[in-house]
N, C-alpha and C. Protein backbone atom coordinates (compact mmCIF):
# COMPACT_ATOMS: atom_id res chain seq x y z
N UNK A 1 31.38 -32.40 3.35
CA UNK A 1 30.52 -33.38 2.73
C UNK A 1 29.24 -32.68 2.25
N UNK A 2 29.00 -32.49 0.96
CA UNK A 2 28.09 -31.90 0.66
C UNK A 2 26.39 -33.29 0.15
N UNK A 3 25.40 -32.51 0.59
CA UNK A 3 24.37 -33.67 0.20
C UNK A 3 23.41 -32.95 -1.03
N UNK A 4 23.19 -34.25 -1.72
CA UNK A 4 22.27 -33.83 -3.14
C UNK A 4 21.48 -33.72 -2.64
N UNK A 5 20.43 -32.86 -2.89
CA UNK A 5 19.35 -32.28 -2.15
C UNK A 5 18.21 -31.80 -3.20
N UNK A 6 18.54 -32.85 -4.58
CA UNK A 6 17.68 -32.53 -5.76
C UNK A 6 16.39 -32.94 -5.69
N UNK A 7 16.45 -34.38 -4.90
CA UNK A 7 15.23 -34.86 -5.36
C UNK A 7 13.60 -34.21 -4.30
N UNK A 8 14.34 -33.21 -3.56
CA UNK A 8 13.77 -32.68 -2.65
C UNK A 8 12.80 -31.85 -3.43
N UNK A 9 13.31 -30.84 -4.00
CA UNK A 9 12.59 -30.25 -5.12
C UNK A 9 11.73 -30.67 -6.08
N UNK A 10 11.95 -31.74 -6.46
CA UNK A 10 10.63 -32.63 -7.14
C UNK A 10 9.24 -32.78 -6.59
N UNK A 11 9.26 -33.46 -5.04
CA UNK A 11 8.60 -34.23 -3.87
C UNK A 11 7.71 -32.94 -3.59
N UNK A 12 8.29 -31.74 -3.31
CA UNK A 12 7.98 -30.50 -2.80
C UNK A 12 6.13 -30.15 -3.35
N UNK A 13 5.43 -29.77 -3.02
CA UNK A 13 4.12 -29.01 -3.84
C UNK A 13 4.90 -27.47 -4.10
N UNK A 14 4.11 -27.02 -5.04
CA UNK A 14 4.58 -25.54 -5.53
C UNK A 14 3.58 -24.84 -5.28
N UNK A 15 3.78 -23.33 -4.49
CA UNK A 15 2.39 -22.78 -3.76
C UNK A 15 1.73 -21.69 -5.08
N UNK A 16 0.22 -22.49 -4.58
CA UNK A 16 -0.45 -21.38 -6.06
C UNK A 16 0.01 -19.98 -5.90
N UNK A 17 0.52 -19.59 -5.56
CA UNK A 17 1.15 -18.00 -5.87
C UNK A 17 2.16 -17.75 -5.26
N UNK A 18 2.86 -17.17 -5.52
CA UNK A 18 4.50 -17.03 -5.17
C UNK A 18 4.63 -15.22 -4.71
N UNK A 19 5.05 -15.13 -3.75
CA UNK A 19 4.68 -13.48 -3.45
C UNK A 19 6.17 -12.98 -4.52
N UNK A 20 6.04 -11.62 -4.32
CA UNK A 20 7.03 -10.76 -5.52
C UNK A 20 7.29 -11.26 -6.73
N UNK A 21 6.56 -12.64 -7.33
CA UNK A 21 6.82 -13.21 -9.11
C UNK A 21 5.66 -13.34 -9.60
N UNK A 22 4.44 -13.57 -8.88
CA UNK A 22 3.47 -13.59 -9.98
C UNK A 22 2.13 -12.56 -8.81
N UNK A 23 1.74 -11.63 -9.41
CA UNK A 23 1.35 -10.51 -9.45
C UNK A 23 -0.25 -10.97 -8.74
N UNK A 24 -0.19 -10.20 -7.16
CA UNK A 24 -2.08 -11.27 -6.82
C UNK A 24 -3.10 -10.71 -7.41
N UNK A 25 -3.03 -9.25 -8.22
CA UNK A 25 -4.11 -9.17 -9.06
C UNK A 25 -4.53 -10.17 -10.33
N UNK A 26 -3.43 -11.17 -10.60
CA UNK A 26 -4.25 -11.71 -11.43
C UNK A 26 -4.98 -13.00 -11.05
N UNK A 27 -4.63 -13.35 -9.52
CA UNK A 27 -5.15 -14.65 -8.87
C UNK A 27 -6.52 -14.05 -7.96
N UNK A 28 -6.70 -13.12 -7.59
CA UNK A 28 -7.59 -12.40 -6.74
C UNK A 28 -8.78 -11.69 -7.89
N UNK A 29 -10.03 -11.95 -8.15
CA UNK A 29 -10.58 -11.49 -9.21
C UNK A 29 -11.03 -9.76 -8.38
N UNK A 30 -11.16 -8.84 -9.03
CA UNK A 30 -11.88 -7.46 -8.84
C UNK A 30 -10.77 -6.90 -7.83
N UNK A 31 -9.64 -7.26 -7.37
CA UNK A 31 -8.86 -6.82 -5.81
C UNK A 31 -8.11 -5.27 -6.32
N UNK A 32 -8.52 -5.16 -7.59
CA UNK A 32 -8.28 -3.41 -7.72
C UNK A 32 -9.00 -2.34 -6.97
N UNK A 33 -9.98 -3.37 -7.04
CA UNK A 33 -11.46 -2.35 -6.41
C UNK A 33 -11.14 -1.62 -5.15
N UNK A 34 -10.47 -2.94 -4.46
CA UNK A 34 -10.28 -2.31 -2.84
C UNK A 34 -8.76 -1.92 -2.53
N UNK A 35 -7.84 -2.03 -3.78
CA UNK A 35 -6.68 -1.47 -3.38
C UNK A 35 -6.75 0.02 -2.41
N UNK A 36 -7.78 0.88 -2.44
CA UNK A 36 -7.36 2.30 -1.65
C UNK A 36 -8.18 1.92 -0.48
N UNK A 37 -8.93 0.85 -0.39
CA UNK A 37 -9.81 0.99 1.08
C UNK A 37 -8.38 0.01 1.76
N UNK A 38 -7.68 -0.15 1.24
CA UNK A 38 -6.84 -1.09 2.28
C UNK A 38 -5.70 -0.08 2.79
N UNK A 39 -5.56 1.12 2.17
CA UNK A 39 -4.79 2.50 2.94
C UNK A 39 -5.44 2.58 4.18
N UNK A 40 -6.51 2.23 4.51
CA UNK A 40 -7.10 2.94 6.12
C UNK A 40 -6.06 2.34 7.16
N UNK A 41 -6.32 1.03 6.98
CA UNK A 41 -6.01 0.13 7.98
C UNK A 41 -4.32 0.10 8.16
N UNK A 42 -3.78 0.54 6.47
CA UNK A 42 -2.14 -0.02 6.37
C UNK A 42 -1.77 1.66 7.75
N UNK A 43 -2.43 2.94 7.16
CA UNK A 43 -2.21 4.08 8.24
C UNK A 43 -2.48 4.07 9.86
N UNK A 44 -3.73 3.46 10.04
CA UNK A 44 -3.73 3.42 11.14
C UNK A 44 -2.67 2.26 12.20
N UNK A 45 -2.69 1.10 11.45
CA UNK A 45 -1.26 0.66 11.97
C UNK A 45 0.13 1.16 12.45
N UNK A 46 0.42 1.78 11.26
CA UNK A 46 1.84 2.62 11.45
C UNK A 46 1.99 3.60 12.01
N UNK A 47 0.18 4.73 11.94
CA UNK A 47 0.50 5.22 13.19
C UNK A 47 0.18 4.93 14.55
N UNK A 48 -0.17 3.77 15.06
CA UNK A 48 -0.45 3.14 16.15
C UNK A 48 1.28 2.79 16.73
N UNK A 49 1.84 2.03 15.90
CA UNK A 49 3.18 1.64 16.14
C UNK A 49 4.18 2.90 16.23
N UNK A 50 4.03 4.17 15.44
CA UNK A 50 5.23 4.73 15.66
C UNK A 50 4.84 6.20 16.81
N UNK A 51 3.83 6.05 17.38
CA UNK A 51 2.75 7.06 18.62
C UNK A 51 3.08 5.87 19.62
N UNK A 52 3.36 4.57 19.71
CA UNK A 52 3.52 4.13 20.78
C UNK A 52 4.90 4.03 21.19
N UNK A 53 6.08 4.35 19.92
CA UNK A 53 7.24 4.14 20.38
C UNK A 53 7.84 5.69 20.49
N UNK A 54 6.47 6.94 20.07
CA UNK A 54 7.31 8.84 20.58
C UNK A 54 6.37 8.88 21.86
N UNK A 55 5.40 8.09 22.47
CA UNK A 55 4.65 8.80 23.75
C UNK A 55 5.16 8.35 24.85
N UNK A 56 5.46 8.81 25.76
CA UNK A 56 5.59 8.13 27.22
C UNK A 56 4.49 7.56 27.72
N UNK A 57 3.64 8.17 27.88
CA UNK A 57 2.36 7.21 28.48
C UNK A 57 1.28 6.96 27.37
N UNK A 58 0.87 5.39 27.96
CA UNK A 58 0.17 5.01 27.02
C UNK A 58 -1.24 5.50 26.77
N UNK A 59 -1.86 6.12 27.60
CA UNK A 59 -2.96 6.51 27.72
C UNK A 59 -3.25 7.27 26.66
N UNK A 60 -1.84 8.24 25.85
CA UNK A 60 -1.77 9.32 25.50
C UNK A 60 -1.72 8.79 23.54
N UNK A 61 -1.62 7.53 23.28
CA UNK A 61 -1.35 6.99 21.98
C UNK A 61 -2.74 6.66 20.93
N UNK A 62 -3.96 6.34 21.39
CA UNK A 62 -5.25 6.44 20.76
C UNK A 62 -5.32 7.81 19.95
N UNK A 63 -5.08 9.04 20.93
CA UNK A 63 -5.96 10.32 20.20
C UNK A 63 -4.40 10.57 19.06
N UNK A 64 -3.48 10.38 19.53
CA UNK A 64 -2.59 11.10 18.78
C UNK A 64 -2.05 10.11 17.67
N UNK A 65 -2.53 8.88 17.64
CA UNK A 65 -2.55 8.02 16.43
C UNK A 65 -3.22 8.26 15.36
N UNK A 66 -4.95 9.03 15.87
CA UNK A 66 -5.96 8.73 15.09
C UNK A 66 -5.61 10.32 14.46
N UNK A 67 -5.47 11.53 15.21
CA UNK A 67 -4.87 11.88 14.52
C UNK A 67 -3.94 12.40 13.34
N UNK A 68 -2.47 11.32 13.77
CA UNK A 68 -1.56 11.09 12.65
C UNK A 68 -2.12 10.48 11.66
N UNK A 69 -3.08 9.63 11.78
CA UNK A 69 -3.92 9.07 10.42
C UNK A 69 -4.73 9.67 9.58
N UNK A 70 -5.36 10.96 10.45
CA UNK A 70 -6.32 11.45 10.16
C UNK A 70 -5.24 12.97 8.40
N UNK A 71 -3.94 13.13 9.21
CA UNK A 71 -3.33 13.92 8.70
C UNK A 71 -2.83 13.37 7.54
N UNK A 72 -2.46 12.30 7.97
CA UNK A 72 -1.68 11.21 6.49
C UNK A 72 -3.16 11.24 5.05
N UNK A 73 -4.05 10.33 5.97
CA UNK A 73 -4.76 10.13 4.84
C UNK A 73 -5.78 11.56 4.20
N UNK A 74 -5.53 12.43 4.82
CA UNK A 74 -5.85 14.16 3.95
C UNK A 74 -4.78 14.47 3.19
N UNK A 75 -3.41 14.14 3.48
CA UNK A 75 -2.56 14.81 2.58
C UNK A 75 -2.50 13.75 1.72
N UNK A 76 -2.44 12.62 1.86
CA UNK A 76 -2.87 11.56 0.27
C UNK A 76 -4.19 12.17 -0.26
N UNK A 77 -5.13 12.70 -0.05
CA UNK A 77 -5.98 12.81 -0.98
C UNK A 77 -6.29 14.10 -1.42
N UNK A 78 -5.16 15.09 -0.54
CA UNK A 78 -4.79 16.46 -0.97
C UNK A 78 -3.74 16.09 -2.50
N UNK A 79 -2.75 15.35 -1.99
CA UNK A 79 -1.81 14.14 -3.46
C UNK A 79 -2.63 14.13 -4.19
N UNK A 80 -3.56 13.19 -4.15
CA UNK A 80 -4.40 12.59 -5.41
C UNK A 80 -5.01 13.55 -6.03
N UNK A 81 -5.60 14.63 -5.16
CA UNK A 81 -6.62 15.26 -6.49
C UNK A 81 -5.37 16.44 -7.11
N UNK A 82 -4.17 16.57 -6.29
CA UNK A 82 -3.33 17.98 -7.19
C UNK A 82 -3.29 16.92 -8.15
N UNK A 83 -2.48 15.30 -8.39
CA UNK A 83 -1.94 14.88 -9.34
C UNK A 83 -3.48 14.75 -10.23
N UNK A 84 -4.40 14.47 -9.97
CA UNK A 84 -5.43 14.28 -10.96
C UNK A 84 -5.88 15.15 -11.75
N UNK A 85 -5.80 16.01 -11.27
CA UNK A 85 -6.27 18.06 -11.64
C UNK A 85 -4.71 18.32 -12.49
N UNK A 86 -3.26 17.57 -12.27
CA UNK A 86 -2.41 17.90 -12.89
C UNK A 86 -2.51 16.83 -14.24
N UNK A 87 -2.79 15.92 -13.98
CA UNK A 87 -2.75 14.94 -15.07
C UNK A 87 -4.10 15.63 -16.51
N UNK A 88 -5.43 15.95 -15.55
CA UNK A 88 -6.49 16.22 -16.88
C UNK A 88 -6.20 17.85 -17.59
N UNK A 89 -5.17 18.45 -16.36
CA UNK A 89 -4.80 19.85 -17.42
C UNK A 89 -3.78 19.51 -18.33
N UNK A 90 -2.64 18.37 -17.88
CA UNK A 90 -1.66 18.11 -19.25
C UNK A 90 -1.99 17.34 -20.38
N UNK A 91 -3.14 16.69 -19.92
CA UNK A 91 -3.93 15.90 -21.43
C UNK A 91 -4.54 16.61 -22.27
N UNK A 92 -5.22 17.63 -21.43
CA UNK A 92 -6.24 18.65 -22.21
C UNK A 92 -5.27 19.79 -23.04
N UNK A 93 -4.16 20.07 -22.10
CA UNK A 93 -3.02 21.07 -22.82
C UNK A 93 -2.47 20.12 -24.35
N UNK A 94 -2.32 18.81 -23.74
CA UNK A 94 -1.80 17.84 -25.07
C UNK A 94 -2.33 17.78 -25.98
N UNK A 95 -3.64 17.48 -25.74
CA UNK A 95 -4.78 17.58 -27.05
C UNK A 95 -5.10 18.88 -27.49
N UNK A 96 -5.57 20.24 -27.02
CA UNK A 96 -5.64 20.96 -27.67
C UNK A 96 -4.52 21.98 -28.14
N UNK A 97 -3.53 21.29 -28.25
CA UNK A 97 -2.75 21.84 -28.90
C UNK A 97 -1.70 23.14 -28.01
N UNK A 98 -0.44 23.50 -27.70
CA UNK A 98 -0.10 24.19 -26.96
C UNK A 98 0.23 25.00 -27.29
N UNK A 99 0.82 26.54 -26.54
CA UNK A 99 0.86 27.71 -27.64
C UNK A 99 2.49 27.42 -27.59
């Protein structure tokens, strides 16, 4: 026995933003700004969670979290400046012409 279940969808409210279809930079005004300050917090999480599930004792998960964070977020910004330093030498190679 199947039930119509149309008029449900009518009745319903529709939520001002829909996650993965409409994009929260355009509902959030300036939230570009802080897209990289929100890397601190997303690192130190993950390494909080994955130092508590390689340490045996817990005592031992603070230093070696902060740590793993400390390593992550140097080699992202070791990333960022090779790709930035790679990006303004292939524009500059583009524009002035290559041999």
């Amino acid at each position: 026995m199947s039930m119509n279940l149309g008029w449900l969808h009518t009745r319903l409210p529709m939520p001002a933003w829909t996650p993965l279809v409409d994009p929260l930079y355009q509902r959030v005004a300036h939230i570009s700004d802080y897209w990289m300050w929100l890397l601190i917090p997303l690192v130190l999480v993950i390494s909080v969670v994955y130092q508590t599930a390689r340490k045996a004792e817990l005592r031992q998960v603070p230093i070696a979290a902060l740590w793993m964070s400390v390593k992550i977020l140097a080699a992202f910004a070791v990333i960022g400046i090779g790709l930035e330093l790679l990006y303004h030498y292939l524009t500059v190679w583009s524009v002035t012409g290559h041999p």
